[in-house]
PDB file of N, CA and C in Angstrom:
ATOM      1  N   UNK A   1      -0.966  -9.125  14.376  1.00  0.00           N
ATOM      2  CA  UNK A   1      -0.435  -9.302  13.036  1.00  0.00           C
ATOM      3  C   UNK A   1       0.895  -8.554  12.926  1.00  0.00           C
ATOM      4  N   UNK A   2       1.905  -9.153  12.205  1.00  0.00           N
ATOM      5  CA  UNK A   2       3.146  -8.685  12.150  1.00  0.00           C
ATOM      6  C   UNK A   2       3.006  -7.504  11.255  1.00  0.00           C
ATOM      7  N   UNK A   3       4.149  -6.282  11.297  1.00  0.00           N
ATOM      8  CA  UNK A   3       4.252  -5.155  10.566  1.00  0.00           C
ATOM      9  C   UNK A   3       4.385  -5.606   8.815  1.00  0.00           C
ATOM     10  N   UNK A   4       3.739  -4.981   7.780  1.00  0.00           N
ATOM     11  CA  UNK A   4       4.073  -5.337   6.406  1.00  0.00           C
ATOM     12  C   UNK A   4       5.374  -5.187   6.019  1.00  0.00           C
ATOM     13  N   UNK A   5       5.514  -6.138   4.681  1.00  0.00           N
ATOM     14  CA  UNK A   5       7.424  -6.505   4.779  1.00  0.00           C
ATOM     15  C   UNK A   5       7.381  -5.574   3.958  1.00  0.00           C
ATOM     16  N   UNK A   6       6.642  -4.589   3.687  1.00  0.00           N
ATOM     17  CA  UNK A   6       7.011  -3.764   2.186  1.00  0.00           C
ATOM     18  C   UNK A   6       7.331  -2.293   2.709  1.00  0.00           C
ATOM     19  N   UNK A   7       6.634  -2.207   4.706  1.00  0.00           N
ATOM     20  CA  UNK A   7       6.456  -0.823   4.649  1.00  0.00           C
ATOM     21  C   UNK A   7       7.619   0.212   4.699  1.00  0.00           C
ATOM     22  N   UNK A   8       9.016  -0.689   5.214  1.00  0.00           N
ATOM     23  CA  UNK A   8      10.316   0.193   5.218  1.00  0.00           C
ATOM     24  C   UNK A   8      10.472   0.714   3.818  1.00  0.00           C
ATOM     25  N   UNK A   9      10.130   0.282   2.652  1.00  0.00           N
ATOM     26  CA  UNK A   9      10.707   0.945   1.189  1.00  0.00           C
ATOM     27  C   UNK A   9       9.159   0.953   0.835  1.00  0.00           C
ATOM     28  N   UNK A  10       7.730   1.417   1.356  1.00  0.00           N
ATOM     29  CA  UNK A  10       6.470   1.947   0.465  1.00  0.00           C
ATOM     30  C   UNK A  10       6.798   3.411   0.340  1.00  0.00           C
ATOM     31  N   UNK A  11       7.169   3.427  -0.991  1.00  0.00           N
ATOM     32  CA  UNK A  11       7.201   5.193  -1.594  1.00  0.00           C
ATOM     33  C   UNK A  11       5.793   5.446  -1.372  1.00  0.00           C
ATOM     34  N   UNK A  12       4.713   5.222  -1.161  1.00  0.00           N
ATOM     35  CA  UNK A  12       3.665   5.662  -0.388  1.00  0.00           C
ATOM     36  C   UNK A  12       3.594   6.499   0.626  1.00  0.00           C
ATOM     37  N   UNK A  13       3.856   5.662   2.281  1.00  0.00           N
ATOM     38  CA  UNK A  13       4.262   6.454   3.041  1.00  0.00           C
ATOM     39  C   UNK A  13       5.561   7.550   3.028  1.00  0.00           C
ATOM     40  N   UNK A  14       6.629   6.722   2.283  1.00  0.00           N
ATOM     41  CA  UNK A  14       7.687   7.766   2.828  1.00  0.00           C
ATOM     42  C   UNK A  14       8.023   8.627   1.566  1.00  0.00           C
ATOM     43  N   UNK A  15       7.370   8.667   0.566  1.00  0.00           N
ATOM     44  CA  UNK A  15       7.369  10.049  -0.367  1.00  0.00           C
ATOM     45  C   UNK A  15       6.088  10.766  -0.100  1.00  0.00           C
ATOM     46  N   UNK A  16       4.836  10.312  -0.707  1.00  0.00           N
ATOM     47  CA  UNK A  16       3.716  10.634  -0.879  1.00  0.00           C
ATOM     48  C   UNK A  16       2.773  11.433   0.406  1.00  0.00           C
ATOM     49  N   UNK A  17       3.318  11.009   1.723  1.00  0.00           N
ATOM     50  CA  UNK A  17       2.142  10.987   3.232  1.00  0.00           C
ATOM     51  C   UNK A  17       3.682  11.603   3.790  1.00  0.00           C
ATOM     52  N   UNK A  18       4.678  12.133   3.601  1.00  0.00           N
ATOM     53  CA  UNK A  18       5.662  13.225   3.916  1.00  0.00           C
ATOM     54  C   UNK A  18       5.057  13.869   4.741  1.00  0.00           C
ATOM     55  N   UNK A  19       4.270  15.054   3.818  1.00  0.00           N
ATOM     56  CA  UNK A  19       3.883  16.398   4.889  1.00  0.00           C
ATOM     57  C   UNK A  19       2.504  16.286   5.217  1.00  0.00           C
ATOM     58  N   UNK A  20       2.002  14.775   5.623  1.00  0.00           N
ATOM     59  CA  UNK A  20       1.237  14.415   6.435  1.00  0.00           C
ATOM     60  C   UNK A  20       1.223  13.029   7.490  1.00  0.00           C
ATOM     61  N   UNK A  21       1.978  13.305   8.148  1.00  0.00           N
ATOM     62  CA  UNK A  21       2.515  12.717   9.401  1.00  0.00           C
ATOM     63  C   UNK A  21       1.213  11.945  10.348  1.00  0.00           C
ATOM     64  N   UNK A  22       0.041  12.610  10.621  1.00  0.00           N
ATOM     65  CA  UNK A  22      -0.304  12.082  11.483  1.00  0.00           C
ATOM     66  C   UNK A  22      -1.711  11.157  10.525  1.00  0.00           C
ATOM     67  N   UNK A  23      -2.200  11.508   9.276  1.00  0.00           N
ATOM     68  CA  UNK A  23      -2.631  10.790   8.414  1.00  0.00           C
ATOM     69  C   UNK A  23      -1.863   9.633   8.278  1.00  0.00           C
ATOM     70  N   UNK A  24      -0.947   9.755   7.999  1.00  0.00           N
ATOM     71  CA  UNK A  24       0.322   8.671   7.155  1.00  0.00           C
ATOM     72  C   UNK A  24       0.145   7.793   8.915  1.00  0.00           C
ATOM     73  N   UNK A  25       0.265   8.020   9.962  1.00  0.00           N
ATOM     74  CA  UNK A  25       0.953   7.470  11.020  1.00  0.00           C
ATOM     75  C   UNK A  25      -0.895   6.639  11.137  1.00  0.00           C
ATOM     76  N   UNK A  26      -1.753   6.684  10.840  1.00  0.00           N
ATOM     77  CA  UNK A  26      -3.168   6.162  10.641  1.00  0.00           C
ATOM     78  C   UNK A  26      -3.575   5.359  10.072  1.00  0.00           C
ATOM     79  N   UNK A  27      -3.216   5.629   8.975  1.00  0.00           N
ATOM     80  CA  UNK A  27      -3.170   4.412   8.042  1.00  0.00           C
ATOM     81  C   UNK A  27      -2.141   3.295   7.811  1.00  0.00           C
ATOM     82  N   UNK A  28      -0.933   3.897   8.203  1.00  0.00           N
ATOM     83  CA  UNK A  28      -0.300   2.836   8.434  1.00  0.00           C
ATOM     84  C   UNK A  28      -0.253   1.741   9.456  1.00  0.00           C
ATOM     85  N   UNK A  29      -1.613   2.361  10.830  1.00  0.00           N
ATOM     86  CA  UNK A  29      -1.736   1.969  11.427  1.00  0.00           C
ATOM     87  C   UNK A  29      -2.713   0.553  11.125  1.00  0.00           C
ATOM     88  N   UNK A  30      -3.687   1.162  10.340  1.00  0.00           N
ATOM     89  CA  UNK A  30      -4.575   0.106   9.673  1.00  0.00           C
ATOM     90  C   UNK A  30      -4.056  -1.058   8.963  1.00  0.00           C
ATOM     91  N   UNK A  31      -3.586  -0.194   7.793  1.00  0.00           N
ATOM     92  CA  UNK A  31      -2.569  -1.708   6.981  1.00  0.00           C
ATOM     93  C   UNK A  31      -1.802  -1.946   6.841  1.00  0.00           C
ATOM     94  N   UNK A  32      -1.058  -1.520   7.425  1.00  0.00           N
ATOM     95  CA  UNK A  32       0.953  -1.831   7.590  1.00  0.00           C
ATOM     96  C   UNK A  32       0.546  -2.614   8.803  1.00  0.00           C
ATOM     97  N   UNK A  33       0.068  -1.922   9.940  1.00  0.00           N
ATOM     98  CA  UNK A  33       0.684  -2.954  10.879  1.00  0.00           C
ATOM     99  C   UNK A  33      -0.348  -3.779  11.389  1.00  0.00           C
ATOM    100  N   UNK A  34      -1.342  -3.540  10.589  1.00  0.00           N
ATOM    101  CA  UNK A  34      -2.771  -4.004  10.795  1.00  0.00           C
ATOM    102  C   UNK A  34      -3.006  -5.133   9.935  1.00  0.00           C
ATOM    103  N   UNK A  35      -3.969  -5.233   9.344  1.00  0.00           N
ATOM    104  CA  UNK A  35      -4.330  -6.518   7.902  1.00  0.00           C
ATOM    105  C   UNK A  35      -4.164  -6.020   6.632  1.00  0.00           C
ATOM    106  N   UNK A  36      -2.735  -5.931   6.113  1.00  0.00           N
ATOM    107  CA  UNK A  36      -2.266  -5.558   5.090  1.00  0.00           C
ATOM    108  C   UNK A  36      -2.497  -6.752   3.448  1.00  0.00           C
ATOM    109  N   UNK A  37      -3.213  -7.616   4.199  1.00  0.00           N
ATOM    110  CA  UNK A  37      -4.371  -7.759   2.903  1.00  0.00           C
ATOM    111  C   UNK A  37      -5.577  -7.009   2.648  1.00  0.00           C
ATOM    112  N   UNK A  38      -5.580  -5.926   3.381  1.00  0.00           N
ATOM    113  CA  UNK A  38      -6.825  -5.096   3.353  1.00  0.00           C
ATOM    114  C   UNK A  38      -5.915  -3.832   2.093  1.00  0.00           C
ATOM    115  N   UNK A  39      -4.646  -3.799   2.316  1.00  0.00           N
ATOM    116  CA  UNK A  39      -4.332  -3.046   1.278  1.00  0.00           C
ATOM    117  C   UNK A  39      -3.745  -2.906  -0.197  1.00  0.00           C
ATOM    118  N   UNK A  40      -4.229  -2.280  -0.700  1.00  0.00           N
ATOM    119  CA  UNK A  40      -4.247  -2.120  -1.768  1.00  0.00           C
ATOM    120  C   UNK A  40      -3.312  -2.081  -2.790  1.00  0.00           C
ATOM    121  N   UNK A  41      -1.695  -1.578  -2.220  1.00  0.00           N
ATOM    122  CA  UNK A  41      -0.489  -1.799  -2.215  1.00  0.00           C
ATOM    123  C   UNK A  41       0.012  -3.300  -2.478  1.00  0.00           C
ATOM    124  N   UNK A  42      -0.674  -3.778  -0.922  1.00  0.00           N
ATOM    125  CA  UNK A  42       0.387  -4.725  -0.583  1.00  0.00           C
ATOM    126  C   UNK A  42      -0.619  -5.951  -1.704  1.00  0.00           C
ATOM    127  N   UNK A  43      -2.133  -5.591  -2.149  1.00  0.00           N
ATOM    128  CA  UNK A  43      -2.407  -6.954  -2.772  1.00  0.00           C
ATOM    129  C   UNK A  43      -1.879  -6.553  -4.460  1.00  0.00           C
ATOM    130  N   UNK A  44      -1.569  -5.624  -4.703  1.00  0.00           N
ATOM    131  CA  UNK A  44      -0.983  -5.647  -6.381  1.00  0.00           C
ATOM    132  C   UNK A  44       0.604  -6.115  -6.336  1.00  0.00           C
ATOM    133  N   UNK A  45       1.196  -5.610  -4.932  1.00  0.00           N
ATOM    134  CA  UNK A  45       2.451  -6.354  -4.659  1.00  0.00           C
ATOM    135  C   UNK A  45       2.684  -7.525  -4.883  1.00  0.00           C
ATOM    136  N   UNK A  46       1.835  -8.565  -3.843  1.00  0.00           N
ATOM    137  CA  UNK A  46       1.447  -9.910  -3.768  1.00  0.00           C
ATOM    138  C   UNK A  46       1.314 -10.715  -5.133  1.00  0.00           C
ATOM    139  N   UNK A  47       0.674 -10.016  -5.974  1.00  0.00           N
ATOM    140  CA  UNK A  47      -0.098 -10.699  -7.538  1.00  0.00           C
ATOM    141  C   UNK A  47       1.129 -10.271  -8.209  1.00  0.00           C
ATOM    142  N   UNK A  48       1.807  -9.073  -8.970  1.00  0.00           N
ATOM    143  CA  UNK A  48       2.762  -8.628  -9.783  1.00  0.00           C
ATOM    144  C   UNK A  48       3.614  -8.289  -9.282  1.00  0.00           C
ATOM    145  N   UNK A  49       4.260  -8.074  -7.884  1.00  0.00           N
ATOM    146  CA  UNK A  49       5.188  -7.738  -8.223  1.00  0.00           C
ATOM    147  C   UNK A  49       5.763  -6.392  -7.642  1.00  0.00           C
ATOM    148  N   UNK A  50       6.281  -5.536  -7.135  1.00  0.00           N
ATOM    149  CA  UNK A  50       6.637  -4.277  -6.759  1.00  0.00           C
ATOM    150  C   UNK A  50       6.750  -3.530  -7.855  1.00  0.00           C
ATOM    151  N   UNK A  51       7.202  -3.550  -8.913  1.00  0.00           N
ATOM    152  CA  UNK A  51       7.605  -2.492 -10.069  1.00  0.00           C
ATOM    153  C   UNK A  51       6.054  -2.221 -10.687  1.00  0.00           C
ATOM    154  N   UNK A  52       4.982  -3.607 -10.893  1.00  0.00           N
ATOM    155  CA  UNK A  52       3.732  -2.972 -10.981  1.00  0.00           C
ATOM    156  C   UNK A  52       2.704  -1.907 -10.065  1.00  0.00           C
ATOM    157  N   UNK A  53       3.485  -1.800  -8.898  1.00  0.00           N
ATOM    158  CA  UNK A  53       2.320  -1.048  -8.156  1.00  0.00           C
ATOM    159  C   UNK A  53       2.774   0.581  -8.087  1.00  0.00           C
ATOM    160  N   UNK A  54       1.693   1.057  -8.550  1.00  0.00           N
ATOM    161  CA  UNK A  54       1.712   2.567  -9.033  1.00  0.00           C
ATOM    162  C   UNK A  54       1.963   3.389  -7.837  1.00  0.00           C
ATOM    163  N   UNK A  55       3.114   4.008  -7.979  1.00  0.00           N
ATOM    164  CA  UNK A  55       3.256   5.127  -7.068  1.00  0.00           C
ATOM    165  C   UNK A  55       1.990   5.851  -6.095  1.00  0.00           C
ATOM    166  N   UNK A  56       1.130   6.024  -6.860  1.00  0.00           N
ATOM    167  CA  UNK A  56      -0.059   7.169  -6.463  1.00  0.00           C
ATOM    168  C   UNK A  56      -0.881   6.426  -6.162  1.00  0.00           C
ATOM    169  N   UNK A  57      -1.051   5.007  -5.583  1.00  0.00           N
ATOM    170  CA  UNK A  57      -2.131   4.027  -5.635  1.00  0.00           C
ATOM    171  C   UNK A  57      -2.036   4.182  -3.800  1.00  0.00           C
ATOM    172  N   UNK A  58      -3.383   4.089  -3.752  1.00  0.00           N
ATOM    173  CA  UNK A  58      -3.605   4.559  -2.376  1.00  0.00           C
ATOM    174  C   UNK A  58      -4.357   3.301  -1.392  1.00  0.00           C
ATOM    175  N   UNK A  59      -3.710   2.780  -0.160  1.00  0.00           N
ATOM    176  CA  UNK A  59      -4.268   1.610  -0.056  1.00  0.00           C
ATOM    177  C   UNK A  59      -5.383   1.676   0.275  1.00  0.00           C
ATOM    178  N   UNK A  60      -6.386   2.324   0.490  1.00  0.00           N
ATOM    179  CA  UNK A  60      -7.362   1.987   0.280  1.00  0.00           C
ATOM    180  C   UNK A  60      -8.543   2.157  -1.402  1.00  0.00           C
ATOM    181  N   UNK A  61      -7.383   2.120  -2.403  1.00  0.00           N
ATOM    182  CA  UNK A  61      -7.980   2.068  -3.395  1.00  0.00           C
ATOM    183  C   UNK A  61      -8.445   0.148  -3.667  1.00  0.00           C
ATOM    184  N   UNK A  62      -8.976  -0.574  -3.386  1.00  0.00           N
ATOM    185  CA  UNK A  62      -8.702  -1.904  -3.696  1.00  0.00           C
ATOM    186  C   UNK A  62      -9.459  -2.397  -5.002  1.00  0.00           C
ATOM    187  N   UNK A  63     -10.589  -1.260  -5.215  1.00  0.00           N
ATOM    188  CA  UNK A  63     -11.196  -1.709  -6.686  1.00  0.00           C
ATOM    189  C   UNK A  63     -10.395  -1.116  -7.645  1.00  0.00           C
ATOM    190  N   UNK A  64      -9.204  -0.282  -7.476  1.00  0.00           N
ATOM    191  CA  UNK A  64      -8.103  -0.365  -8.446  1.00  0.00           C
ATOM    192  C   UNK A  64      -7.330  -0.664  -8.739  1.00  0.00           C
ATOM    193  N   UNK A  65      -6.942  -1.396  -7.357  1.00  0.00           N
ATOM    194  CA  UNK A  65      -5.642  -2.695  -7.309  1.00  0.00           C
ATOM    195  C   UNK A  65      -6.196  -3.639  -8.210  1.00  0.00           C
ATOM    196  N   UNK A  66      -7.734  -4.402  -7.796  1.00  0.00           N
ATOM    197  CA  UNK A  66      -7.740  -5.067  -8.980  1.00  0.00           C
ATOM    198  C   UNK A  66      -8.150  -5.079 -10.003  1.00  0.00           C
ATOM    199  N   UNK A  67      -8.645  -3.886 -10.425  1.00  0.00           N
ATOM    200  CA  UNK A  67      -8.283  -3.840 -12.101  1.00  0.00           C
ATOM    201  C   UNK A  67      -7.203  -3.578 -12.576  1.00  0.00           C
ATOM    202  N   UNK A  68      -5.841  -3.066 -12.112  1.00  0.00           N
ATOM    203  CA  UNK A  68      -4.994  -3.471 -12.027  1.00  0.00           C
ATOM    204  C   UNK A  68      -4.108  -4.353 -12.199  1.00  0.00           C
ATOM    205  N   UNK A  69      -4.855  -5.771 -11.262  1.00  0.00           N
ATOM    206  CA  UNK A  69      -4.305  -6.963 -11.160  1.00  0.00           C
ATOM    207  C   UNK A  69      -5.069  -7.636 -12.620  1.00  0.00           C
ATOM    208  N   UNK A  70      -6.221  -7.137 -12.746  1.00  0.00           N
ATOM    209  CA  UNK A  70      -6.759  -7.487 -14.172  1.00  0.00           C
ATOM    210  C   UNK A  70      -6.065  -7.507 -15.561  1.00  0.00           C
ATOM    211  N   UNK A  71      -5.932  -6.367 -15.578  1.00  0.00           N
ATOM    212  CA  UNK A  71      -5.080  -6.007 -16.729  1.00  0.00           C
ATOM    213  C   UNK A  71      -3.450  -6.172 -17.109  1.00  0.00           C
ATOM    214  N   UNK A  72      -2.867  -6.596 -15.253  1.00  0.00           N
ATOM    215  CA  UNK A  72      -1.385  -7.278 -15.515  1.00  0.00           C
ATOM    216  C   UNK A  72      -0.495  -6.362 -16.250  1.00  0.00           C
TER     217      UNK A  72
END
């Protein structure tokens, strides 16, 4: 599976997973370069939009992506 188109600008990894490098380098392993419909990010991305997806939203939150995606 190709790398996610979002992960060069996810303020996720590159604000939030900063001063955790080898966490951040793990998970991005999973859903950035892995099945980034598994994340949580990339599915509130997908539905709304980039400006809807919350800074602090963690991809493996996905039952908050979609309530989230619920509430629009």
């Amino acid at each position: 599976m190709a790398e996610c188109e979002c992960v060069a600008g996810c303020v996720f990894f590159n604000d939030k997973m900063a001063n955790m490098p080898q966490l951040a380098e793990s998970m991005k392993k999973k859903y950035c370069k892995g099945d980034n419909t598994q994340c949580a990010r990339f599915v509130v991305f997908k539905k709304l939009g980039k400006p809807k997806v919350p800074a602090d939203l963690f991809p493996n939150q996905m039952e908050k992506a979609k309530s989230i995606i619920v509430t629009g």
